[in-house]
N, C-alpha and C. Protein backbone atom coordinates (compact mmCIF):
# COMPACT_ATOMS: atom_id res chain seq x y z
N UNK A 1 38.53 11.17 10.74
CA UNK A 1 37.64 11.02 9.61
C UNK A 1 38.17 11.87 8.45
N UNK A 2 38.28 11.51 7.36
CA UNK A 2 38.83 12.14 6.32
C UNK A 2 37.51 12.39 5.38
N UNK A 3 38.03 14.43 5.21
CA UNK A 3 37.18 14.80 4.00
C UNK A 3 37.40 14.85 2.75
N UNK A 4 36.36 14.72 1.63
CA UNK A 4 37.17 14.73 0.49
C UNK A 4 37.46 13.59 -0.31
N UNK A 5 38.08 13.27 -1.29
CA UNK A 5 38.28 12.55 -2.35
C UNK A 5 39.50 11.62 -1.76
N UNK A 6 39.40 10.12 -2.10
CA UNK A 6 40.35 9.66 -1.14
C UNK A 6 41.71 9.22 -2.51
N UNK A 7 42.60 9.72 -2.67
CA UNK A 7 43.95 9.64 -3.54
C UNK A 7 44.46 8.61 -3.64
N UNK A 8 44.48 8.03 -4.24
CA UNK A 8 45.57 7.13 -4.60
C UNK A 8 46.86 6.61 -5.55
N UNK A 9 47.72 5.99 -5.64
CA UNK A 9 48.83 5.78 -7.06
C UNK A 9 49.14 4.21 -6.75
N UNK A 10 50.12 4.14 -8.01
CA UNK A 10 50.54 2.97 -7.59
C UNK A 10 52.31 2.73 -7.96
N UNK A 11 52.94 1.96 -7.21
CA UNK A 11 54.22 1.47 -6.89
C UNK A 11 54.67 0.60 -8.22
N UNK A 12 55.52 0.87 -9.08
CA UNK A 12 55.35 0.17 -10.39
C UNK A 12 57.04 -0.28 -10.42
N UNK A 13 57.73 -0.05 -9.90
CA UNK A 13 59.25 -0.24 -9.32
C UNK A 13 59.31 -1.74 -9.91
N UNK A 14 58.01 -2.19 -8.85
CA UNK A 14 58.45 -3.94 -9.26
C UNK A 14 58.12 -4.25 -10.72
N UNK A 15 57.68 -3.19 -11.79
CA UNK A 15 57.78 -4.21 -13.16
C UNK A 15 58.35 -2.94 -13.87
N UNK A 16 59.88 -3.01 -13.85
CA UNK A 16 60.65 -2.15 -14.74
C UNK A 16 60.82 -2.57 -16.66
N UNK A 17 60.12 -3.58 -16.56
CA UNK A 17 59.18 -3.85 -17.97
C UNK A 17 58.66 -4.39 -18.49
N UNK A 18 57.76 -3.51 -17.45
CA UNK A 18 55.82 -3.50 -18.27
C UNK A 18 55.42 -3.22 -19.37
N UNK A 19 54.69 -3.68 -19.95
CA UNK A 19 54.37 -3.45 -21.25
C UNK A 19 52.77 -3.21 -20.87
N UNK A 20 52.17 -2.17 -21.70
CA UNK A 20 50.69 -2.20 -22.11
C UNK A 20 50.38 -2.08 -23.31
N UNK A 21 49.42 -3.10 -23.61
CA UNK A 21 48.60 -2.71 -24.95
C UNK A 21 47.18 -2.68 -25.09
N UNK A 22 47.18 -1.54 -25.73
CA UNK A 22 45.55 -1.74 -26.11
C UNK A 22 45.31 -2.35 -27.22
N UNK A 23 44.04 -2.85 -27.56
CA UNK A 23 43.79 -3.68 -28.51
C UNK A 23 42.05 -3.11 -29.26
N UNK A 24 42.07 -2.72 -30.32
CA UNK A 24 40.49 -2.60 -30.54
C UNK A 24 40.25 -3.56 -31.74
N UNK A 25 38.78 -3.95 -31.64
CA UNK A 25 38.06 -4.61 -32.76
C UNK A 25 36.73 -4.00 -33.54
N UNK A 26 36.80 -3.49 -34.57
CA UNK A 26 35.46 -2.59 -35.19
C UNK A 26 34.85 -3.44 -36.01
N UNK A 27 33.34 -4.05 -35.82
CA UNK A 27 32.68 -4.57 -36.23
C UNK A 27 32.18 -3.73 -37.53
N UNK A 28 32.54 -4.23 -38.31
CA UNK A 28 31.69 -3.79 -39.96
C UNK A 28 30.39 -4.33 -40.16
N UNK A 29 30.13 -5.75 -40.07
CA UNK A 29 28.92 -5.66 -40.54
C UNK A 29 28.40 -6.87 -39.64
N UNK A 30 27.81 -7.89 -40.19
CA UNK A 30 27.00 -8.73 -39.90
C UNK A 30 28.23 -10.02 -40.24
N UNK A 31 28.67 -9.87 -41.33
CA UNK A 31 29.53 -10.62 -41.78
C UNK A 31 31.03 -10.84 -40.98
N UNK A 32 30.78 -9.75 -40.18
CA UNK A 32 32.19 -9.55 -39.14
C UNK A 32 31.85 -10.44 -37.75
N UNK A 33 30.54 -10.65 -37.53
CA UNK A 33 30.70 -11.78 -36.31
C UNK A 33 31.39 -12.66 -36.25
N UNK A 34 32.03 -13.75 -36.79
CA UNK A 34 32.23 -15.12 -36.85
C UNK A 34 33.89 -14.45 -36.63
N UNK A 35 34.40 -13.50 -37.29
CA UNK A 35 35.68 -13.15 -36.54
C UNK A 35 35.64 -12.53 -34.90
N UNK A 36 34.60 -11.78 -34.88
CA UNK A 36 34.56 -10.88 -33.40
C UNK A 36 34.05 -12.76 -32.82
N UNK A 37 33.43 -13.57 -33.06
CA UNK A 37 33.27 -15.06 -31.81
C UNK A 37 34.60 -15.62 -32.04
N UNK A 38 35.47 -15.54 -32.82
CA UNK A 38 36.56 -16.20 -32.66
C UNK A 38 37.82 -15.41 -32.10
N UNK A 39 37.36 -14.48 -31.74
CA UNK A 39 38.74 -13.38 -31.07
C UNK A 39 38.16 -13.64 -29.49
N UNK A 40 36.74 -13.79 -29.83
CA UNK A 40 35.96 -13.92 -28.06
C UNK A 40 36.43 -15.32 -27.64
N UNK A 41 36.66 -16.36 -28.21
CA UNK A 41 37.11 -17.51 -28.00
C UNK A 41 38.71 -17.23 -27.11
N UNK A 42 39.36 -16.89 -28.02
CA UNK A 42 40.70 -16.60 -27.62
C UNK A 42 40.61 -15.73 -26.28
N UNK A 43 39.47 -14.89 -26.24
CA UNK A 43 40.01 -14.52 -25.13
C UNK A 43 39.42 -15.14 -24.07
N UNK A 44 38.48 -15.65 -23.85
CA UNK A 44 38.04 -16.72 -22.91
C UNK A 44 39.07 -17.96 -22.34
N UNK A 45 39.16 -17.89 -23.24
CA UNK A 45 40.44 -18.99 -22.69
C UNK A 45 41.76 -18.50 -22.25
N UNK A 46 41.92 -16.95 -22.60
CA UNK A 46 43.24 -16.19 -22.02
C UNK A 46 42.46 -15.94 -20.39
N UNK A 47 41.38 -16.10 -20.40
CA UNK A 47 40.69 -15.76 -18.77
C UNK A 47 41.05 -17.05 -17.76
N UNK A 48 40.48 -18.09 -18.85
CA UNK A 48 40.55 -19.62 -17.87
C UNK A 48 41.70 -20.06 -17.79
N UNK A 49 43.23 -20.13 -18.81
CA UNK A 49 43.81 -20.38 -18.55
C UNK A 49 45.23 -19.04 -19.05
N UNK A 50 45.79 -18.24 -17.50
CA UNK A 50 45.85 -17.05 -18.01
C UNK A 50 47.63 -17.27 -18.22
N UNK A 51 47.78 -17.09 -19.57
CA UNK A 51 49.19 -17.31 -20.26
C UNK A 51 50.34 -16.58 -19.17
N UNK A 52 51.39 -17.05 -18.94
CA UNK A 52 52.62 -16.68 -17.80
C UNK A 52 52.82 -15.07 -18.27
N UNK A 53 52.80 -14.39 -17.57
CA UNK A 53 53.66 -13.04 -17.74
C UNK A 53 52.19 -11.84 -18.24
N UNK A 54 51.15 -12.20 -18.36
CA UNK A 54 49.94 -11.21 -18.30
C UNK A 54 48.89 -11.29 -16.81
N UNK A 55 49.42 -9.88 -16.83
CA UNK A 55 49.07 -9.58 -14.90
C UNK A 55 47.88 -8.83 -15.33
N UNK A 56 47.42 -8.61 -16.12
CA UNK A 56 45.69 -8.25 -15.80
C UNK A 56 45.59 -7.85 -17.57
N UNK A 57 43.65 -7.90 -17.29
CA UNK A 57 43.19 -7.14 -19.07
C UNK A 57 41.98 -7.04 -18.12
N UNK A 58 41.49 -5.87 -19.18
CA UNK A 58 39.96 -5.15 -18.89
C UNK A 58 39.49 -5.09 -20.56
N UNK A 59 38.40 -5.65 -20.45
CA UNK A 59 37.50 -4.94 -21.78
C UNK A 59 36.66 -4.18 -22.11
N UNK A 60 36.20 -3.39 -23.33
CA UNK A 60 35.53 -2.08 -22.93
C UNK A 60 34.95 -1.65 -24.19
N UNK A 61 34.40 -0.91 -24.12
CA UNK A 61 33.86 0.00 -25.51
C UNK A 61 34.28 1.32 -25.74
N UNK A 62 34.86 1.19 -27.14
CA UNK A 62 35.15 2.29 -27.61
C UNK A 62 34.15 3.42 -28.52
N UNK A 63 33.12 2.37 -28.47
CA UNK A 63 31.96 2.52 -29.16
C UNK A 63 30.81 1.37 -29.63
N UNK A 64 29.64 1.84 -30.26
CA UNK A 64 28.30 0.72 -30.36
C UNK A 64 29.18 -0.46 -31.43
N UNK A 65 30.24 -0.15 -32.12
CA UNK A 65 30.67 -1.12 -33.09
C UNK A 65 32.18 -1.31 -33.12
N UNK A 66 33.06 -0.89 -31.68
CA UNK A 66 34.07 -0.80 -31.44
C UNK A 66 34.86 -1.56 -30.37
N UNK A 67 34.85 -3.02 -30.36
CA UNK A 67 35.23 -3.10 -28.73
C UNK A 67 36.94 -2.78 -28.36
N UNK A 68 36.92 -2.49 -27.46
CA UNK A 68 38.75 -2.56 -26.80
C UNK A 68 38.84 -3.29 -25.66
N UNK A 69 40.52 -3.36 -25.41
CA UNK A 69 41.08 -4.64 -25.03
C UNK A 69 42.40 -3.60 -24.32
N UNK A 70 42.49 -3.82 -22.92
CA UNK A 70 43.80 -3.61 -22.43
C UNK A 70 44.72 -4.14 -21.67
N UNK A 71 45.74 -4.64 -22.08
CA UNK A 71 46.53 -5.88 -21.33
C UNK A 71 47.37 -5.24 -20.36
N UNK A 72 48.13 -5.78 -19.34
CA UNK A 72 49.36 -5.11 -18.94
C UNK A 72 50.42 -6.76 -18.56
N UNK A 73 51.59 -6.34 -19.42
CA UNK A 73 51.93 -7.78 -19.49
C UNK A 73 53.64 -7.44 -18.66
N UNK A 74 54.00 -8.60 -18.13
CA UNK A 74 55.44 -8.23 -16.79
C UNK A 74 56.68 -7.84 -17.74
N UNK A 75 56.64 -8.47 -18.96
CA UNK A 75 57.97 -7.85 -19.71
C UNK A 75 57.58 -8.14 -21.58
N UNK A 76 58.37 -7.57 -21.77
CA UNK A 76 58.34 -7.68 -23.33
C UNK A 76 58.39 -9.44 -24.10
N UNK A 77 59.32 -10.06 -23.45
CA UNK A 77 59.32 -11.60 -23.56
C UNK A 77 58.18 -12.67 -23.40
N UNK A 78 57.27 -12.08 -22.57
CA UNK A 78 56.18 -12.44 -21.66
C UNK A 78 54.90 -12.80 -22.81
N UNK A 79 54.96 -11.16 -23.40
CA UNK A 79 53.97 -10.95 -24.43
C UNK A 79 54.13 -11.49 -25.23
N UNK A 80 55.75 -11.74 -26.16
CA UNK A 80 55.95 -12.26 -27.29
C UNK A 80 55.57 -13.70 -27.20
N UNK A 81 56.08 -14.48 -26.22
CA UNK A 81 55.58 -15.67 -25.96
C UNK A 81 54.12 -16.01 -26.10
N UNK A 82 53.30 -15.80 -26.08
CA UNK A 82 51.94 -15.54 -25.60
C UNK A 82 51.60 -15.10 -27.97
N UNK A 83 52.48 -14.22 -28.40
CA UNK A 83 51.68 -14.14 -29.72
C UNK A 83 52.35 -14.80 -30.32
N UNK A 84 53.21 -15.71 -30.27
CA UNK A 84 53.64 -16.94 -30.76
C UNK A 84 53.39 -18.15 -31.23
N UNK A 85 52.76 -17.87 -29.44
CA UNK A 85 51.89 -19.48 -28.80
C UNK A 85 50.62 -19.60 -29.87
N UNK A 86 49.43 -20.93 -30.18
CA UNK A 86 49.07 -21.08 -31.21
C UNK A 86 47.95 -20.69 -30.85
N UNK A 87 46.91 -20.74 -29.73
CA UNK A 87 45.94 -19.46 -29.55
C UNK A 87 45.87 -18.38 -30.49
N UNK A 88 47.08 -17.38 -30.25
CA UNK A 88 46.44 -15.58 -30.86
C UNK A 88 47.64 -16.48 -32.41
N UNK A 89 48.45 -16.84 -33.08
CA UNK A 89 48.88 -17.11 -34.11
C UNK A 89 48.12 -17.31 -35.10
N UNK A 90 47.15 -18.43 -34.26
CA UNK A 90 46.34 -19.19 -35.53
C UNK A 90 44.86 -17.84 -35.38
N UNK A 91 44.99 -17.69 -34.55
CA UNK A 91 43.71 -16.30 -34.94
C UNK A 91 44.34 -15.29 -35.58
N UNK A 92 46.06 -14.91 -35.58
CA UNK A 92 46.22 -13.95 -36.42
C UNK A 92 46.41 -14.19 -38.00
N UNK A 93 46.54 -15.43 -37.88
CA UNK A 93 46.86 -16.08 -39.23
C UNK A 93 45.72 -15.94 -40.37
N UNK A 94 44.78 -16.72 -39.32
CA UNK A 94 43.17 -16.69 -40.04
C UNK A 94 42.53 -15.04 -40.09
N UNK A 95 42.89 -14.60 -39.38
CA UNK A 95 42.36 -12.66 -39.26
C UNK A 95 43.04 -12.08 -40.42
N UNK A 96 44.61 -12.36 -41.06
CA UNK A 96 45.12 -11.82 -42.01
C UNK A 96 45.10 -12.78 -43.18
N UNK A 97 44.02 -13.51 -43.09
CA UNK A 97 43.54 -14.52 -44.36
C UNK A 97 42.24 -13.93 -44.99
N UNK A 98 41.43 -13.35 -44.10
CA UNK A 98 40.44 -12.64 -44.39
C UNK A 98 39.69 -12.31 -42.96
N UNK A 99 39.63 -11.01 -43.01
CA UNK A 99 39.13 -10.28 -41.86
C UNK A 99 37.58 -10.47 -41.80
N UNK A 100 37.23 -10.62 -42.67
CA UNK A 100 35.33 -10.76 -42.53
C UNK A 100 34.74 -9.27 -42.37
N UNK A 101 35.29 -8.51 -43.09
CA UNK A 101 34.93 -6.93 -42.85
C UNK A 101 35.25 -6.31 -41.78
N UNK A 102 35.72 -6.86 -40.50
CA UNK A 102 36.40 -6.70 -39.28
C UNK A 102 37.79 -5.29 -39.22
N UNK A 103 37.83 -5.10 -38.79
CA UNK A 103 38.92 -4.16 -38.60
C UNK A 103 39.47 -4.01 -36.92
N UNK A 104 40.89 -4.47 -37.24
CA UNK A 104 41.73 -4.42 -35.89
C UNK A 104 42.83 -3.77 -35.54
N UNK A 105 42.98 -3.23 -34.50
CA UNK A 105 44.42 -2.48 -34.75
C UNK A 105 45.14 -3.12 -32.95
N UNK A 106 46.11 -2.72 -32.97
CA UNK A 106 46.78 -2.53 -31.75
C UNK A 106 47.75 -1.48 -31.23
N UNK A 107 48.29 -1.13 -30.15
CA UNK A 107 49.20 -0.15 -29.58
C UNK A 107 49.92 -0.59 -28.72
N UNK A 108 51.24 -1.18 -28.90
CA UNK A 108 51.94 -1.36 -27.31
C UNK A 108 53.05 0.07 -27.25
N UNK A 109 52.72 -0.55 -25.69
CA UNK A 109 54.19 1.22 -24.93
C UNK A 109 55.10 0.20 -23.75
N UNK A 110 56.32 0.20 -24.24
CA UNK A 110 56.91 -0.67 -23.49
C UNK A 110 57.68 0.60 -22.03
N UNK A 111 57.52 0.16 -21.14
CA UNK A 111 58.54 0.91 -19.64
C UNK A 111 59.85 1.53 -20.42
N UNK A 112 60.18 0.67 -20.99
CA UNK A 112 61.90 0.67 -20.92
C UNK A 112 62.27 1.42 -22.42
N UNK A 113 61.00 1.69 -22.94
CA UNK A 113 61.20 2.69 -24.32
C UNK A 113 60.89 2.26 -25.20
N UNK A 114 60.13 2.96 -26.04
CA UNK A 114 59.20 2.43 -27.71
C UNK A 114 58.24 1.95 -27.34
N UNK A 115 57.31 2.91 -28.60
CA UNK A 115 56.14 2.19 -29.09
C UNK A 115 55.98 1.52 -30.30
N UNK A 116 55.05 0.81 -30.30
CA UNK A 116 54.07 0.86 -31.59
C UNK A 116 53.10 0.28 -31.77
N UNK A 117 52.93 -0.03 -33.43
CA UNK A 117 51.16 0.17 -33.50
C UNK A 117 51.08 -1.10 -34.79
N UNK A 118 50.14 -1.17 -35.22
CA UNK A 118 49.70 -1.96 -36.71
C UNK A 118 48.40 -1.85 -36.71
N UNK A 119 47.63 -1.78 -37.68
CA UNK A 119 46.39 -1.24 -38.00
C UNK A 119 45.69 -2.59 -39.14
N UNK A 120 44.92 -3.13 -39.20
CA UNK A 120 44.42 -3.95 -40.13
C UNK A 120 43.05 -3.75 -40.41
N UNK A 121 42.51 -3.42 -41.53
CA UNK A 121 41.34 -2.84 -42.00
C UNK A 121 40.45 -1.78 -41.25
N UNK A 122 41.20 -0.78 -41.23
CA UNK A 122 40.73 0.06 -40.17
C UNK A 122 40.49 1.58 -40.84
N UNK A 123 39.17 1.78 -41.16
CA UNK A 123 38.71 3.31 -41.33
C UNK A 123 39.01 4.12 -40.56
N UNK A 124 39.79 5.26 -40.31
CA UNK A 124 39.18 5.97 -39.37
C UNK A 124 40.37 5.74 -38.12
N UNK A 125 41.36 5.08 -38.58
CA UNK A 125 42.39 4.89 -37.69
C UNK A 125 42.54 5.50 -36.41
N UNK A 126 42.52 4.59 -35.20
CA UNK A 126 42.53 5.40 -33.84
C UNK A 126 43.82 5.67 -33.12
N UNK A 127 44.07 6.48 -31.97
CA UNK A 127 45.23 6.60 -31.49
C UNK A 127 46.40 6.82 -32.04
N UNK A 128 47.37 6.34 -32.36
CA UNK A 128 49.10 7.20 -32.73
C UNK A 128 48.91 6.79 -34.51
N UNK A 129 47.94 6.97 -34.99
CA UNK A 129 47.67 6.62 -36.39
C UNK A 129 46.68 7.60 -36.76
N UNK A 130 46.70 8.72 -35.39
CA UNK A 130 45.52 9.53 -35.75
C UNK A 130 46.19 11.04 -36.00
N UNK A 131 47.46 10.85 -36.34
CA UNK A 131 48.88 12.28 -35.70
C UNK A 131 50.28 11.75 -36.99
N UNK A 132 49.90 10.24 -36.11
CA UNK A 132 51.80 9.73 -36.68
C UNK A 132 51.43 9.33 -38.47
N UNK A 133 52.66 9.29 -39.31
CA UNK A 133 52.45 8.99 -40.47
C UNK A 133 52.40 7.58 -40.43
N UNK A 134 51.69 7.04 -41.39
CA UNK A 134 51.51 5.74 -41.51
C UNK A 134 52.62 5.24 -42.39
N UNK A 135 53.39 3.73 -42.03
CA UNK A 135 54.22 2.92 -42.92
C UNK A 135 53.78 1.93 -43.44
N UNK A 136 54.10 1.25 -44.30
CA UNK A 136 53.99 -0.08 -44.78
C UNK A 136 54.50 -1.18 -43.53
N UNK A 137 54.21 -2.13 -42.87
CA UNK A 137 54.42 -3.46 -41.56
C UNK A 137 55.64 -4.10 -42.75
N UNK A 138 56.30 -3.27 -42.99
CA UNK A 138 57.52 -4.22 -44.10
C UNK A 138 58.87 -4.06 -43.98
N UNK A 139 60.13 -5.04 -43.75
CA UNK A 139 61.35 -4.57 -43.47
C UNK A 139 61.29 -4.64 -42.44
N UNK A 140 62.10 -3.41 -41.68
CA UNK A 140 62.33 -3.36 -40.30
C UNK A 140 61.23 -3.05 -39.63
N UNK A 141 59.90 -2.88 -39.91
CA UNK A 141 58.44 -2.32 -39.04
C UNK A 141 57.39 -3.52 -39.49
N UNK A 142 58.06 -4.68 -39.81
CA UNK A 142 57.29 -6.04 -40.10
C UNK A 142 57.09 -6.47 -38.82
N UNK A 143 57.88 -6.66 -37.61
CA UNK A 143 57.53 -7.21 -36.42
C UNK A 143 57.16 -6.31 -35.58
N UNK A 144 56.46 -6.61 -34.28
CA UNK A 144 56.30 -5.47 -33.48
C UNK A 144 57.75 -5.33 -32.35
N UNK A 145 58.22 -6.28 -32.58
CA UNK A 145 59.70 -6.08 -31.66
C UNK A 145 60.32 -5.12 -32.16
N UNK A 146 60.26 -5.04 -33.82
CA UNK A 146 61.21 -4.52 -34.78
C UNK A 146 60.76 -3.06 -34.48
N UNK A 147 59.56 -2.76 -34.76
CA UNK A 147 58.64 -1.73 -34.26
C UNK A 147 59.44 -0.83 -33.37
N UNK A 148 59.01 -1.10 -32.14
CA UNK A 148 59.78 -1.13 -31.00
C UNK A 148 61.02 -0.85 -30.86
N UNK A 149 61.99 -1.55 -31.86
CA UNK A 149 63.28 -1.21 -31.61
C UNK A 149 63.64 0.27 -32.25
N UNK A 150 63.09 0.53 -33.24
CA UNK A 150 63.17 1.31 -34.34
C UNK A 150 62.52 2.61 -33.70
N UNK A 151 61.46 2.34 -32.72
CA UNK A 151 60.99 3.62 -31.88
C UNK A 151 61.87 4.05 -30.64
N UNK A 152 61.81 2.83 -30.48
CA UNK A 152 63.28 3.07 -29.09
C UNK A 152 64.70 4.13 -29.61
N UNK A 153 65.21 3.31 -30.49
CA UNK A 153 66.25 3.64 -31.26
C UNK A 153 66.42 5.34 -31.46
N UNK A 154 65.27 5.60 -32.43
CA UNK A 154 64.86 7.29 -32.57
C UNK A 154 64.77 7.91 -31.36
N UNK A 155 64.04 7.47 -30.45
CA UNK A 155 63.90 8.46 -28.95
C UNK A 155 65.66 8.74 -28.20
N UNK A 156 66.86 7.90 -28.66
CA UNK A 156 67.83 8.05 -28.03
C UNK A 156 68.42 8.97 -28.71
């Protein structure tokens, strides 16, 4: 019989690159629903029909007007495929057409080295935007691959 707290970890060998991202959405007003039901759309359907290369998400609160989002996806290719595809495109398209008072940001951390981030109407900026200096998403920090490479790059 074992006393005590029972320990556990986990074996991560098999995805030498994993990617995680978190994802938050901050509701502004009243006027911000019709974006927060159309991000809920997208993800309903990332439940029913779950895009190749994303091995789990949990959703959560970051707060009464904050929701978050955490993916863990099998490789960097996996994910890109997936924000390509016309699901999250045409929601990012329409989200950076007009947010509806909405504010979104994201964070990926890839296994194999680099992060990053992008922030879209966001007071109060959370996580590596709460320390790191902020850039312009322009040039080489326009994509999040580019992101990524450019963080990778510096850490060597």
């Amino acid at each position: 019989m074992q006393s005590g707290p029972v320990r556990e970890t986990v074996d991560l060998t098999g995805y030498p690159d994993l990617v995680v991202v978190l994802l938050g959405f901050r509701i502004g007003s009243l006027r911000t629903l019709p974006a927060l039901i159309a991000i809920g759309r997208g993800l309903r359907m990332i439940r029913h029909d779950r895009p190749d290369g994303l091995l789990g998400d949990e959703q959560f609160l970051f707060g009464w007007n904050h929701l978050g989002i955490r993916q863990y996806w099998r490789d960097p290719a996996a994910l890109e495929q997936f924000t390509r595809s016309a699901i999250h495109a045409g929601w990012w398209r329409d989200f950076l057409h007009d947010t509806k008072g909405a504010g979104f940001w994201h964070e990926a951390y890839h296994a194999r080295g680099g992060m990053e981030a992008i922030y879209v109407d966001m007071p109060g900026r959370p996580g590596l935007a709460g320390f790191a200096p902020l850039r312009a998403p322009v040039g080489p920090f326009m994509s999040a691959r580019d992101r990524v490479r450019a963080d990778a790059a510096a850490r060597r």
